[in-house]
N, C-alpha and C. Protein backbone atom coordinates (compact mmCIF):
# COMPACT_ATOMS: atom_id res chain seq x y z
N UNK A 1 4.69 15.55 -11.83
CA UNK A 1 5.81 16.00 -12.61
C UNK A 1 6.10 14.90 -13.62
N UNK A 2 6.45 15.38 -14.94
CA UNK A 2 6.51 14.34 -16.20
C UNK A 2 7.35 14.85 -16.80
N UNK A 3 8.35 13.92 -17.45
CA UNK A 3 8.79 14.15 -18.78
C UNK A 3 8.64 13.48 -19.70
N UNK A 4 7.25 13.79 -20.45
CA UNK A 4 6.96 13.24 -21.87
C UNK A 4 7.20 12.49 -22.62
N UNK A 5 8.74 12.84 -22.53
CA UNK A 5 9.79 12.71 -24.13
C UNK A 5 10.24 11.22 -23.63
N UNK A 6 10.36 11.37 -22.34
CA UNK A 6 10.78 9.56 -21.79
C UNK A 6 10.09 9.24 -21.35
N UNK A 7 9.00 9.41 -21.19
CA UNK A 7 7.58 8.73 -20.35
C UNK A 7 8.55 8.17 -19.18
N UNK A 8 8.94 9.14 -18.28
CA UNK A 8 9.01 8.79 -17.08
C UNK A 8 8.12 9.85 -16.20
N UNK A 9 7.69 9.63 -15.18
CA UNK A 9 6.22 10.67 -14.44
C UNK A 9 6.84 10.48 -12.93
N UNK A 10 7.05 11.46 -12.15
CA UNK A 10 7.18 11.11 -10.52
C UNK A 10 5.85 11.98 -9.91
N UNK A 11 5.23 10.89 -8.80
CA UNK A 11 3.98 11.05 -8.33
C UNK A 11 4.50 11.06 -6.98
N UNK A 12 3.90 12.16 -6.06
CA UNK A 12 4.17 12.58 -4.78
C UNK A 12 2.85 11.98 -4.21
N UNK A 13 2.92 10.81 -3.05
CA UNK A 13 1.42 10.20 -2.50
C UNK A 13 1.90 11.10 -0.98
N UNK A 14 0.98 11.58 -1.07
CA UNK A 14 0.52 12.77 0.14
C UNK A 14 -0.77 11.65 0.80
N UNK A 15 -1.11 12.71 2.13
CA UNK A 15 -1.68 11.78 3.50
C UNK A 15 -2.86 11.28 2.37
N UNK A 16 -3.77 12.57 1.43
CA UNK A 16 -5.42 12.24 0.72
C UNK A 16 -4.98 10.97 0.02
N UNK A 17 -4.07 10.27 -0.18
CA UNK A 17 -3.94 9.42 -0.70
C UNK A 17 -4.31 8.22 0.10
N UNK A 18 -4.63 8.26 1.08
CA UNK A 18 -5.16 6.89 1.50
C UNK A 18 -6.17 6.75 1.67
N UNK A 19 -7.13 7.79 1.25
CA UNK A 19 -8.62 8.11 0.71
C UNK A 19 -8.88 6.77 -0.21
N UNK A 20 -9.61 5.49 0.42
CA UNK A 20 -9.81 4.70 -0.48
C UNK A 20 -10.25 5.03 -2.00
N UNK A 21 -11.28 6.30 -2.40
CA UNK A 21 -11.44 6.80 -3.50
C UNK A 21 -10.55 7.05 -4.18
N UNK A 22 -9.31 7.77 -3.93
CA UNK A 22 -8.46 8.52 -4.76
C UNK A 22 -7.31 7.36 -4.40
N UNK A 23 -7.08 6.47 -3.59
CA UNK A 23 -5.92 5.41 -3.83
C UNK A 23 -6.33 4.37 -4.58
N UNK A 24 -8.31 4.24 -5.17
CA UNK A 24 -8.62 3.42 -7.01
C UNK A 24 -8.34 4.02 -7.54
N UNK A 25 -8.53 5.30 -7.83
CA UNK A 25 -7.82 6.23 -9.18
C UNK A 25 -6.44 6.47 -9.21
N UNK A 26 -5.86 6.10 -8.20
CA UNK A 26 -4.31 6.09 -7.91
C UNK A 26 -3.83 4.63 -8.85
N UNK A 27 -4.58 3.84 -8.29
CA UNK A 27 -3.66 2.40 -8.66
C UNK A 27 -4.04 2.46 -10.38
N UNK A 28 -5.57 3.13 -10.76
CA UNK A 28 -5.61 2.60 -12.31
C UNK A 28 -5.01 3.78 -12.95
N UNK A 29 -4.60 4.61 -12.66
CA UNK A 29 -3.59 5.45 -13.33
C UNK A 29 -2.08 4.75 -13.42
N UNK A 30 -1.20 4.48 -12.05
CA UNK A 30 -0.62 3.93 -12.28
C UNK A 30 -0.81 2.63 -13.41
N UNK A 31 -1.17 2.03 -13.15
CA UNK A 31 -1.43 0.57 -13.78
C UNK A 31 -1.60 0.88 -15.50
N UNK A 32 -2.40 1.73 -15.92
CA UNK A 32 -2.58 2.29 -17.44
C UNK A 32 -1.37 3.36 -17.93
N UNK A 33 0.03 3.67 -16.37
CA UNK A 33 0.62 4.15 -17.46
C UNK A 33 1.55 3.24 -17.80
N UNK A 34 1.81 2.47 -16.60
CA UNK A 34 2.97 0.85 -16.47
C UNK A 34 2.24 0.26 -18.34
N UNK A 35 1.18 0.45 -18.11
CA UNK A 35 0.79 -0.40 -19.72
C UNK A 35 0.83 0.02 -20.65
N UNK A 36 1.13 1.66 -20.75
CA UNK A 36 1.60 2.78 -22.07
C UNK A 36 3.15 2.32 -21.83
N UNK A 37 3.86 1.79 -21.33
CA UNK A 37 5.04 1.91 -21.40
C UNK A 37 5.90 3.00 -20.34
N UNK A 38 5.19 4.16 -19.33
CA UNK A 38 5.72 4.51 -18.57
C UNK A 38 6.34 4.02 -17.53
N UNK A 39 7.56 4.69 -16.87
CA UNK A 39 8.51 4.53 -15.66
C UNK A 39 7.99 5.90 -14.78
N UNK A 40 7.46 5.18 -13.54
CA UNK A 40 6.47 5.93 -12.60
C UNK A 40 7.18 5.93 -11.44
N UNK A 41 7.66 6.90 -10.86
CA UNK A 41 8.51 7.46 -9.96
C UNK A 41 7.22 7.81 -8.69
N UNK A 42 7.27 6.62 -7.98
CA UNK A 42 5.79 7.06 -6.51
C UNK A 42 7.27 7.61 -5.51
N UNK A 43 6.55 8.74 -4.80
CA UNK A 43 7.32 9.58 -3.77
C UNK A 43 6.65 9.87 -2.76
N UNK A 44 6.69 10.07 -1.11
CA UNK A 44 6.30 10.30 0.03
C UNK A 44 7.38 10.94 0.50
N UNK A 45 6.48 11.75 1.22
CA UNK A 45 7.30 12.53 2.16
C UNK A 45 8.57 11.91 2.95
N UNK A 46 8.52 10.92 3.39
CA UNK A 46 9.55 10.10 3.96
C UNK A 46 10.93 9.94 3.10
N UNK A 47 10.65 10.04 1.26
CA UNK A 47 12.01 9.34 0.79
C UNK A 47 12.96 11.15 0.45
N UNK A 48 14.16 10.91 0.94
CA UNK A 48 14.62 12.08 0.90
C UNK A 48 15.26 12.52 -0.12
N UNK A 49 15.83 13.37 -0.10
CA UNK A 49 15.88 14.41 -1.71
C UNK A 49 17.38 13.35 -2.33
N UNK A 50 18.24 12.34 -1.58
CA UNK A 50 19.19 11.81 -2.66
C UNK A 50 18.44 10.45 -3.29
N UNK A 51 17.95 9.64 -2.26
CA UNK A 51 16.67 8.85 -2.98
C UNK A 51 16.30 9.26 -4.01
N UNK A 52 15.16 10.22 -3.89
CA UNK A 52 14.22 10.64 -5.33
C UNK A 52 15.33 10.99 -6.63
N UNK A 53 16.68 11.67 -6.05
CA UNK A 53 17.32 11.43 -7.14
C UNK A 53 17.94 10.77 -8.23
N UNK A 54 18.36 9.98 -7.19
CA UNK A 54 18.84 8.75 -7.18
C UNK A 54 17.80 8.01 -7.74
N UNK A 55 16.96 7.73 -8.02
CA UNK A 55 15.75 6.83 -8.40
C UNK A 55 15.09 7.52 -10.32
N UNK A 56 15.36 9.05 -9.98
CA UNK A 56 15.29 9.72 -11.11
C UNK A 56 16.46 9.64 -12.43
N UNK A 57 17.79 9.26 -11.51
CA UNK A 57 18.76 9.01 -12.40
C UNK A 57 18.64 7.93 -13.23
N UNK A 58 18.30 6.65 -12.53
CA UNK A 58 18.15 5.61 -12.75
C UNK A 58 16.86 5.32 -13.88
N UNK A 59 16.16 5.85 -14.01
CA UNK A 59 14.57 6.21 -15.13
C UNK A 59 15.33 6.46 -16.35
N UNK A 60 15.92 7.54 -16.15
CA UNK A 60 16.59 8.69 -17.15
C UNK A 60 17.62 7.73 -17.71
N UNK A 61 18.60 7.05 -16.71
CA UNK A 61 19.66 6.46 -17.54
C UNK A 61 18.87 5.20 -18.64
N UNK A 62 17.69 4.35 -17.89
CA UNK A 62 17.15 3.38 -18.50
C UNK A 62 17.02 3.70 -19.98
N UNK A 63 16.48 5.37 -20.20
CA UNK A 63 15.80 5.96 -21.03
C UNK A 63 16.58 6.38 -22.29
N UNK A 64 18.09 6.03 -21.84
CA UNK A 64 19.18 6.85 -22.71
C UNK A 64 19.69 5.58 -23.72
């Protein structure tokens, strides 16, 4: 999930993510968007819905 316009992106790491393959393409994605200037929102099942909000507010307000 992205919003463009603020280059902020939230990424949901699900279990395939600890697929050493897809957690290198994990980190150099992250890492190349931290270096475009994106605010990268990582999410697991564990953080609950006022967290992620709470964390989304905080992107958004940076952004304003």
């Amino acid at each position: 999930m992205a919003w463009p316009e603020l280059k902020i992106a939230m990424e949901y790491e699900g279990r395939h993510h600890t697929d050493p393959d897809v957690l290198r393409r994990d980190v150099a994605r992250f890492d190349a968007m931290i270096e475009m200037g994106w605010i990268v929102i990582r999410v697991t099942c564990r953080d609950g819905e006022a967290n992620v909000l709470g964390r989304l507010a905080k992107g958004w307000a940076s952004r304003s």
